[in-house]
N, C-alpha and C. Protein backbone atom coordinates (compact mmCIF):
# COMPACT_ATOMS: atom_id res chain seq x y z
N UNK A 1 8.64 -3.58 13.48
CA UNK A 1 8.44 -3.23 12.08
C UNK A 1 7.06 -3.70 11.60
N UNK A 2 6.26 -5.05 11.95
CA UNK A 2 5.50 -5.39 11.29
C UNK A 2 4.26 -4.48 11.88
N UNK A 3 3.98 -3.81 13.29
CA UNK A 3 3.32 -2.86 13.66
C UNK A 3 3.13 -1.65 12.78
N UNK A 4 4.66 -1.03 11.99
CA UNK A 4 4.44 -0.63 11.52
C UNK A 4 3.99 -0.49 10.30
N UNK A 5 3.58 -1.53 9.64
CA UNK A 5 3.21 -2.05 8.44
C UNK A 5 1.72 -1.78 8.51
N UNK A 6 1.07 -2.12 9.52
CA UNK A 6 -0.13 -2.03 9.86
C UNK A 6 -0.54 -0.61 9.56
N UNK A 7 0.61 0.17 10.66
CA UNK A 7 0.12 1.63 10.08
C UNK A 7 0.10 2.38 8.88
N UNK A 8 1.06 1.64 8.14
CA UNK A 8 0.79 1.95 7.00
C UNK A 8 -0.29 1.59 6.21
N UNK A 9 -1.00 0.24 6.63
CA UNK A 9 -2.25 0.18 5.84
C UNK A 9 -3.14 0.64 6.45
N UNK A 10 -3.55 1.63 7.33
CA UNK A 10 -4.34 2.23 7.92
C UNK A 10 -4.43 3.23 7.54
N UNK A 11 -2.89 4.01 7.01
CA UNK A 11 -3.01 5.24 6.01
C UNK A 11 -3.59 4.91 4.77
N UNK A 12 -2.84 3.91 4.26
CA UNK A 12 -3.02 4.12 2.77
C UNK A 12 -4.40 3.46 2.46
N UNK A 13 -5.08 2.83 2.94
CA UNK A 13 -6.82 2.25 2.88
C UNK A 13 -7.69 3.49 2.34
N UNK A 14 -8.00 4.40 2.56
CA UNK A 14 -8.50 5.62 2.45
C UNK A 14 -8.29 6.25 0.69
N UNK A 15 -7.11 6.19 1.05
CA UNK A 15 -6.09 6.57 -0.55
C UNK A 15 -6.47 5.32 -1.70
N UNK A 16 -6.67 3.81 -1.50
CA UNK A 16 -6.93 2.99 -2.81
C UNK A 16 -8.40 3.49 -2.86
N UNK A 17 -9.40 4.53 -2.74
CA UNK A 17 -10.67 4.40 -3.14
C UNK A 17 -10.42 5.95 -4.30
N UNK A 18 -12.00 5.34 -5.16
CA UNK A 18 -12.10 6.84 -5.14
C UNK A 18 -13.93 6.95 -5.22
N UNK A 19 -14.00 7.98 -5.27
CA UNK A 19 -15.49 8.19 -5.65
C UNK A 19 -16.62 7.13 -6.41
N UNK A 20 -15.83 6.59 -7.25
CA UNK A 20 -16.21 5.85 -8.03
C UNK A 20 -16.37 4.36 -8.13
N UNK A 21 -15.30 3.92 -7.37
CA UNK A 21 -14.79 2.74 -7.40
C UNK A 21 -13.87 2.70 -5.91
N UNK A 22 -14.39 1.66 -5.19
CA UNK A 22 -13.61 1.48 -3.94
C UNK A 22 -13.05 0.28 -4.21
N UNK A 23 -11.76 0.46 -2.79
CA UNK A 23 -11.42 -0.90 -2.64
C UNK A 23 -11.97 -2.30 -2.00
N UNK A 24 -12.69 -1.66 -1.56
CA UNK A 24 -13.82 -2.65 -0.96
C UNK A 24 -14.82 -3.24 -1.85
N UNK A 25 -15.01 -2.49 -2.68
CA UNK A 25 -15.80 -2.96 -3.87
C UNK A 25 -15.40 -4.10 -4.30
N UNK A 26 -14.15 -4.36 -4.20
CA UNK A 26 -13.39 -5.75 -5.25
C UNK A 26 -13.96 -6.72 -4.13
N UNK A 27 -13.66 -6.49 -2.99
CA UNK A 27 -13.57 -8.01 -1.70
C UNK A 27 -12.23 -8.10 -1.48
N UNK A 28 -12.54 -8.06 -0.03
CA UNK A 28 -11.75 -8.08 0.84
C UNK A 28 -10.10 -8.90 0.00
N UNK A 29 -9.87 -10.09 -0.12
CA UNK A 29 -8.91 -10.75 -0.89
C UNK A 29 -8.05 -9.96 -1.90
N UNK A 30 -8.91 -9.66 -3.08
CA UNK A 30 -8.62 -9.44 -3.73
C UNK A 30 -7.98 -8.08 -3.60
N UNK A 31 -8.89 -6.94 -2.81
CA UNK A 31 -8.42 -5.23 -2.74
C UNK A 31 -6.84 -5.65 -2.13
N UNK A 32 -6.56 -6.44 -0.84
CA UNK A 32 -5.52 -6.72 -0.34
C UNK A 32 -4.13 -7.33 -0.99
N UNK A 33 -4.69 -7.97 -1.81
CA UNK A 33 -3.66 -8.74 -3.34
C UNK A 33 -3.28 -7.24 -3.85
N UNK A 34 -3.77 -6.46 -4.44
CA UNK A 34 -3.77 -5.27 -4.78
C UNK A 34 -2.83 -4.34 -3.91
N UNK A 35 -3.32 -4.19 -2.97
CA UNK A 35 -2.43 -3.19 -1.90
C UNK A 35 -1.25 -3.97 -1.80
N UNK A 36 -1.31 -5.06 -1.65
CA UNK A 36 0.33 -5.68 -1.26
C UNK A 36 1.01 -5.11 -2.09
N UNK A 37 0.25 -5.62 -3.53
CA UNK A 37 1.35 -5.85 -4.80
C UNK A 37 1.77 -4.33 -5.21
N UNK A 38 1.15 -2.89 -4.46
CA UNK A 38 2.03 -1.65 -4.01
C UNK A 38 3.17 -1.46 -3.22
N UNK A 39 2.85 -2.08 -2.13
CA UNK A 39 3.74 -1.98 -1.35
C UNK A 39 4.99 -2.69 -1.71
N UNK A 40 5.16 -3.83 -2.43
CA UNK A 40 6.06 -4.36 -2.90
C UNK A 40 6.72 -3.51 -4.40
N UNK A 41 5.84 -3.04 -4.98
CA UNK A 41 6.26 -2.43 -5.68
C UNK A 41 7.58 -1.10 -5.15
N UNK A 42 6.48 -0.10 -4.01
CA UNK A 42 7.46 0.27 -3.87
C UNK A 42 8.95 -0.22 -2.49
N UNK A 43 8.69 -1.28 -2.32
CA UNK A 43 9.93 -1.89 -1.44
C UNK A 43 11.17 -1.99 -2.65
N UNK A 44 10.36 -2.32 -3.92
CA UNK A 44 11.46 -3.07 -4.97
C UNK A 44 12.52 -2.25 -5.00
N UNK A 45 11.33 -0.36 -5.40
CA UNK A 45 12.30 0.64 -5.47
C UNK A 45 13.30 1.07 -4.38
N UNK A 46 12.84 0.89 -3.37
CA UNK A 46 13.46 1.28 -2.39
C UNK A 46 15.16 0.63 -2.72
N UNK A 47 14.94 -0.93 -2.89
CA UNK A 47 15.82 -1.64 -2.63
C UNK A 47 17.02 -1.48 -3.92
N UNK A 48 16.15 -1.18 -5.02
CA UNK A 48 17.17 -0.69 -6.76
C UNK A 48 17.32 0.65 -6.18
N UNK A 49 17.27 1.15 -5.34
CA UNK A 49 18.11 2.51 -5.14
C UNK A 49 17.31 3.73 -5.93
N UNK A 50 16.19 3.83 -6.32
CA UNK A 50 15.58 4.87 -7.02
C UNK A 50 14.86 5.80 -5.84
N UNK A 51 15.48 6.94 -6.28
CA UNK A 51 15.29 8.47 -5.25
C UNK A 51 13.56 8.12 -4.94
N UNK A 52 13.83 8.74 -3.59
CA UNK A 52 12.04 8.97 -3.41
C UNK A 52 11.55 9.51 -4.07
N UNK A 53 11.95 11.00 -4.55
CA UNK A 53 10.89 11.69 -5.61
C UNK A 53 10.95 11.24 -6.47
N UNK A 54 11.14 9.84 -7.00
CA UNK A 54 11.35 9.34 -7.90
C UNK A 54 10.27 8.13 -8.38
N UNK A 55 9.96 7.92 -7.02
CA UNK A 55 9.54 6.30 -6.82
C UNK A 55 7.71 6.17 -7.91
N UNK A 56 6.99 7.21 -7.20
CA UNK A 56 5.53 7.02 -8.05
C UNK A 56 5.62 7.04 -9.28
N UNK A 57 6.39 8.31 -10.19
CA UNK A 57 7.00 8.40 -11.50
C UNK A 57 7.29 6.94 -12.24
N UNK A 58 8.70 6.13 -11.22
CA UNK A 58 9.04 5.15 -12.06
C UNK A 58 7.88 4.06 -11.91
N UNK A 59 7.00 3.53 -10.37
CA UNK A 59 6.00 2.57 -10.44
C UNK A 59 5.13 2.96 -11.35
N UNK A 60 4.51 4.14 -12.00
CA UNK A 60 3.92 4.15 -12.77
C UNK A 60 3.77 3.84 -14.27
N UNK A 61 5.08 4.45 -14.47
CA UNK A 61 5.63 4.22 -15.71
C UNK A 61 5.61 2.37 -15.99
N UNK A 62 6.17 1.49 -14.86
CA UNK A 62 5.63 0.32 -15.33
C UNK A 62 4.50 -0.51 -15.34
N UNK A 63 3.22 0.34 -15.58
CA UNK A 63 2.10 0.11 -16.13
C UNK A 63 1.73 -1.31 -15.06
N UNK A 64 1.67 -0.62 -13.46
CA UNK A 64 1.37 -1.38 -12.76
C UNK A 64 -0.06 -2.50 -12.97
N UNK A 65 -0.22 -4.11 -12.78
CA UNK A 65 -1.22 -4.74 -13.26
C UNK A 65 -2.77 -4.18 -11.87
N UNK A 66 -2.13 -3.53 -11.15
CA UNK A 66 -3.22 -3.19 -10.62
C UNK A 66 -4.18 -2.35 -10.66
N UNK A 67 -5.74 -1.84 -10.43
CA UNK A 67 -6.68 -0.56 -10.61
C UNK A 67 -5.36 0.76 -10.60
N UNK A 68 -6.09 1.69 -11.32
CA UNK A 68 -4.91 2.46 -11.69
C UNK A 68 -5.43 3.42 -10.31
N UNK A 69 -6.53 3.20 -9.40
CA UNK A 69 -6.67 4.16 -8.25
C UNK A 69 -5.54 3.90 -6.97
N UNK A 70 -5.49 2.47 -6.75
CA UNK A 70 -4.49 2.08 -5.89
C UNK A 70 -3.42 2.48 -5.93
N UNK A 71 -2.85 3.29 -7.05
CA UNK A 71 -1.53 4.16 -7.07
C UNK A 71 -1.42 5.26 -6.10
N UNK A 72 -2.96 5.70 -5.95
CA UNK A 72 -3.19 6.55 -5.29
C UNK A 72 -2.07 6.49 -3.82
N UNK A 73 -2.06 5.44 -3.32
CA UNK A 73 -1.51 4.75 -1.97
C UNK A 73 -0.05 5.10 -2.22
N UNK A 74 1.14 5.38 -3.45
CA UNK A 74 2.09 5.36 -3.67
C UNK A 74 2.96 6.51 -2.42
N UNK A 75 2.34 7.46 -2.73
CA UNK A 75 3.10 8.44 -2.32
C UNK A 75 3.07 8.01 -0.26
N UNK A 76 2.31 7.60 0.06
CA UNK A 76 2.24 7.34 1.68
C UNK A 76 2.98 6.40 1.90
N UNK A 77 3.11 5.21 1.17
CA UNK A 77 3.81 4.01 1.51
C UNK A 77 5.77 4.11 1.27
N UNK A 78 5.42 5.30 0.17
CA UNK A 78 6.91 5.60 -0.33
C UNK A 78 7.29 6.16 1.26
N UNK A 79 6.93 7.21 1.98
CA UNK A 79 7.31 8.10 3.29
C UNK A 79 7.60 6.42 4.08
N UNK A 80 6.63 6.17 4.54
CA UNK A 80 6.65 4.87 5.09
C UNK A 80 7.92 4.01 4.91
N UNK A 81 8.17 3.29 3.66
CA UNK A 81 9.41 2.65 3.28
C UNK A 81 10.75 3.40 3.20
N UNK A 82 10.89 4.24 2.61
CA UNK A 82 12.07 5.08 2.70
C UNK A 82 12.16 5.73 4.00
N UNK A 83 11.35 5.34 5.19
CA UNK A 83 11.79 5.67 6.59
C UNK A 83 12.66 4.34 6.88
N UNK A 84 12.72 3.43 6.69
CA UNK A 84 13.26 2.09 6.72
C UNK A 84 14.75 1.59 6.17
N UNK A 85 15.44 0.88 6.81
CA UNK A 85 16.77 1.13 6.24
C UNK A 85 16.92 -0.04 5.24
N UNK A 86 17.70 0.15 4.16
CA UNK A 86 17.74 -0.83 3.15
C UNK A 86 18.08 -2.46 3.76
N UNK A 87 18.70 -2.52 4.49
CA UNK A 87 19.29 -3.58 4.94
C UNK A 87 17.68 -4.38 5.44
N UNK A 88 17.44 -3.44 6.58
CA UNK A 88 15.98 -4.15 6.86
C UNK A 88 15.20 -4.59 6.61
N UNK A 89 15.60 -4.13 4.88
CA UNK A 89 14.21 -4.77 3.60
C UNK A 89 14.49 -5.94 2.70
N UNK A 90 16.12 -6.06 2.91
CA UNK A 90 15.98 -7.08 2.14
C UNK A 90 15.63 -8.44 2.33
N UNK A 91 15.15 -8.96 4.04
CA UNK A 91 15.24 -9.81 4.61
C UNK A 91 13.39 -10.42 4.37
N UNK A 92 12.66 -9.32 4.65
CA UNK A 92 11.11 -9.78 4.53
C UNK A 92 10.29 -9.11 2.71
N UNK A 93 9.51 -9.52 2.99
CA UNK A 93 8.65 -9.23 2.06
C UNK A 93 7.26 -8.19 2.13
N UNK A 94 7.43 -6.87 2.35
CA UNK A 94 6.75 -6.20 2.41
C UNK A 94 5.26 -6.79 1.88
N UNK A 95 5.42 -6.55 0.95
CA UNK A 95 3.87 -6.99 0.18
C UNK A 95 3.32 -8.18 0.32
N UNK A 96 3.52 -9.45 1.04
CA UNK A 96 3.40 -10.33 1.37
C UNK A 96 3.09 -9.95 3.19
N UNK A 97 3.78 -9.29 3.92
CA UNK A 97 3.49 -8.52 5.17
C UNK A 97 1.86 -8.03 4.86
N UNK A 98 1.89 -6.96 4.04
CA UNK A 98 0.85 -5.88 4.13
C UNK A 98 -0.63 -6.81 4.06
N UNK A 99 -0.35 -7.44 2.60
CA UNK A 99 -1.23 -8.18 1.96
C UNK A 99 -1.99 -8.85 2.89
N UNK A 100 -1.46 -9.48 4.06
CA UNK A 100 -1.46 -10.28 4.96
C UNK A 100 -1.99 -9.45 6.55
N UNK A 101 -1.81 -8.67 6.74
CA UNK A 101 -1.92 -7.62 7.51
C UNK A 101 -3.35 -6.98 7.25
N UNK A 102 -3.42 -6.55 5.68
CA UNK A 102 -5.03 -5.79 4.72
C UNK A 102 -6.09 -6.68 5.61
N UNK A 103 -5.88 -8.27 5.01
CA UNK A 103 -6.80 -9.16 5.18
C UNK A 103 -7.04 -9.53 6.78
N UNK A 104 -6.66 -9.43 7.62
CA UNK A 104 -6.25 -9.81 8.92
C UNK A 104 -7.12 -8.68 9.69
N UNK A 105 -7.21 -7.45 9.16
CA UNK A 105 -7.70 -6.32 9.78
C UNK A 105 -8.64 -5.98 8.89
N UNK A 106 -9.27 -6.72 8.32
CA UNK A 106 -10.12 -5.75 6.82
C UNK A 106 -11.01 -4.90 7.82
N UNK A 107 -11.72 -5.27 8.52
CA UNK A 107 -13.12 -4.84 9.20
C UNK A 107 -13.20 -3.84 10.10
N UNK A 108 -11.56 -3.62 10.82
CA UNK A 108 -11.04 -2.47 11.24
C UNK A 108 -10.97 -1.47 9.96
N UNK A 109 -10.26 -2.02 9.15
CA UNK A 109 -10.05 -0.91 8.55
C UNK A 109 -11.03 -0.52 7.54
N UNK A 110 -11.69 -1.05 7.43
CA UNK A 110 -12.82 -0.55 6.70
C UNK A 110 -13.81 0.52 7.54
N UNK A 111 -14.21 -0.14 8.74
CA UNK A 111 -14.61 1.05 10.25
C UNK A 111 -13.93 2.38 9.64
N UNK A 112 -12.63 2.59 10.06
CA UNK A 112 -11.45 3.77 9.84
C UNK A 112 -12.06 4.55 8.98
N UNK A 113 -12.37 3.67 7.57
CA UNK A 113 -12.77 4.51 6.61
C UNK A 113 -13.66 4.75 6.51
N UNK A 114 -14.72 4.25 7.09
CA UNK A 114 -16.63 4.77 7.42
C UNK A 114 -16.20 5.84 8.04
N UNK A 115 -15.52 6.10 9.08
CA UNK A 115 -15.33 6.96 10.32
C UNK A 115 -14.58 8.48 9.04
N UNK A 116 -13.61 7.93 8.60
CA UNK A 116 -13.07 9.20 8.31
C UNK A 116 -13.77 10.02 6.76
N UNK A 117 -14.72 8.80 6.22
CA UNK A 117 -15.74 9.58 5.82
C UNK A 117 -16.80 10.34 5.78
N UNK A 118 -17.11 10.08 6.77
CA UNK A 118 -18.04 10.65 7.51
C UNK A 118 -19.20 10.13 7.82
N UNK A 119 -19.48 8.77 6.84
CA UNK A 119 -20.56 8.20 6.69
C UNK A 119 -21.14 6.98 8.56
């Protein structure tokens, strides 16, 4: 599972930027505080039982404390978690995983995203 956590921040890295404002821009720490505190967000839902097509709708609606681009990441991490069985989630801490995982690999994944930008 925690492999797959990885892959999930390998998807969703790409998705917290935008044109304007990257995640890299913040530093390393901090963009990763950020991404966790998604992924936990949506583990929460997973775990209160709220439908997938459901999940970006309701994280949004609670006026997440993070850049409002990092939502961007919602919809990949939702596929990601709701591949996962509830039981499996209640034991770790996703966003504490990822968060941990972001920072551990920043420099890979920052590569990824030079690469898949083209730059």
């Amino acid at each position: 599972m925690i492999r797959n956590i990885f892959a999930a921040a390998l998807v969703a890295a790409p998705l917290s930027a935008t044109p304007a404002f990257s995640a890299a821009d913040l530093g390393k720490e901090e963009s990763c505080k950020y991404q966790g505190q998604v992924m936990a967000a949506v583990q929460a839902a997973r775990l209160d039982r709220v439908p997938e097509g459901k999940v970006e709708e309701t994280i949004r609606a609670s006026n997440p404390e993070w850049p409002e681009n990092f939502s961007n990441a919602i919809p990949q991490l939702t596929q990601h978690v709701y591949q996962m069985k509830r039981r499996d989630l209640k034991n770790v801490d996703l966003g504490d995983v990822f968060e941990t995982q972001c920072v551990q690999n920043w420099d890979q994944i920052q590569e990824m995203k030079k690469n898949l930008s083209g730059n």
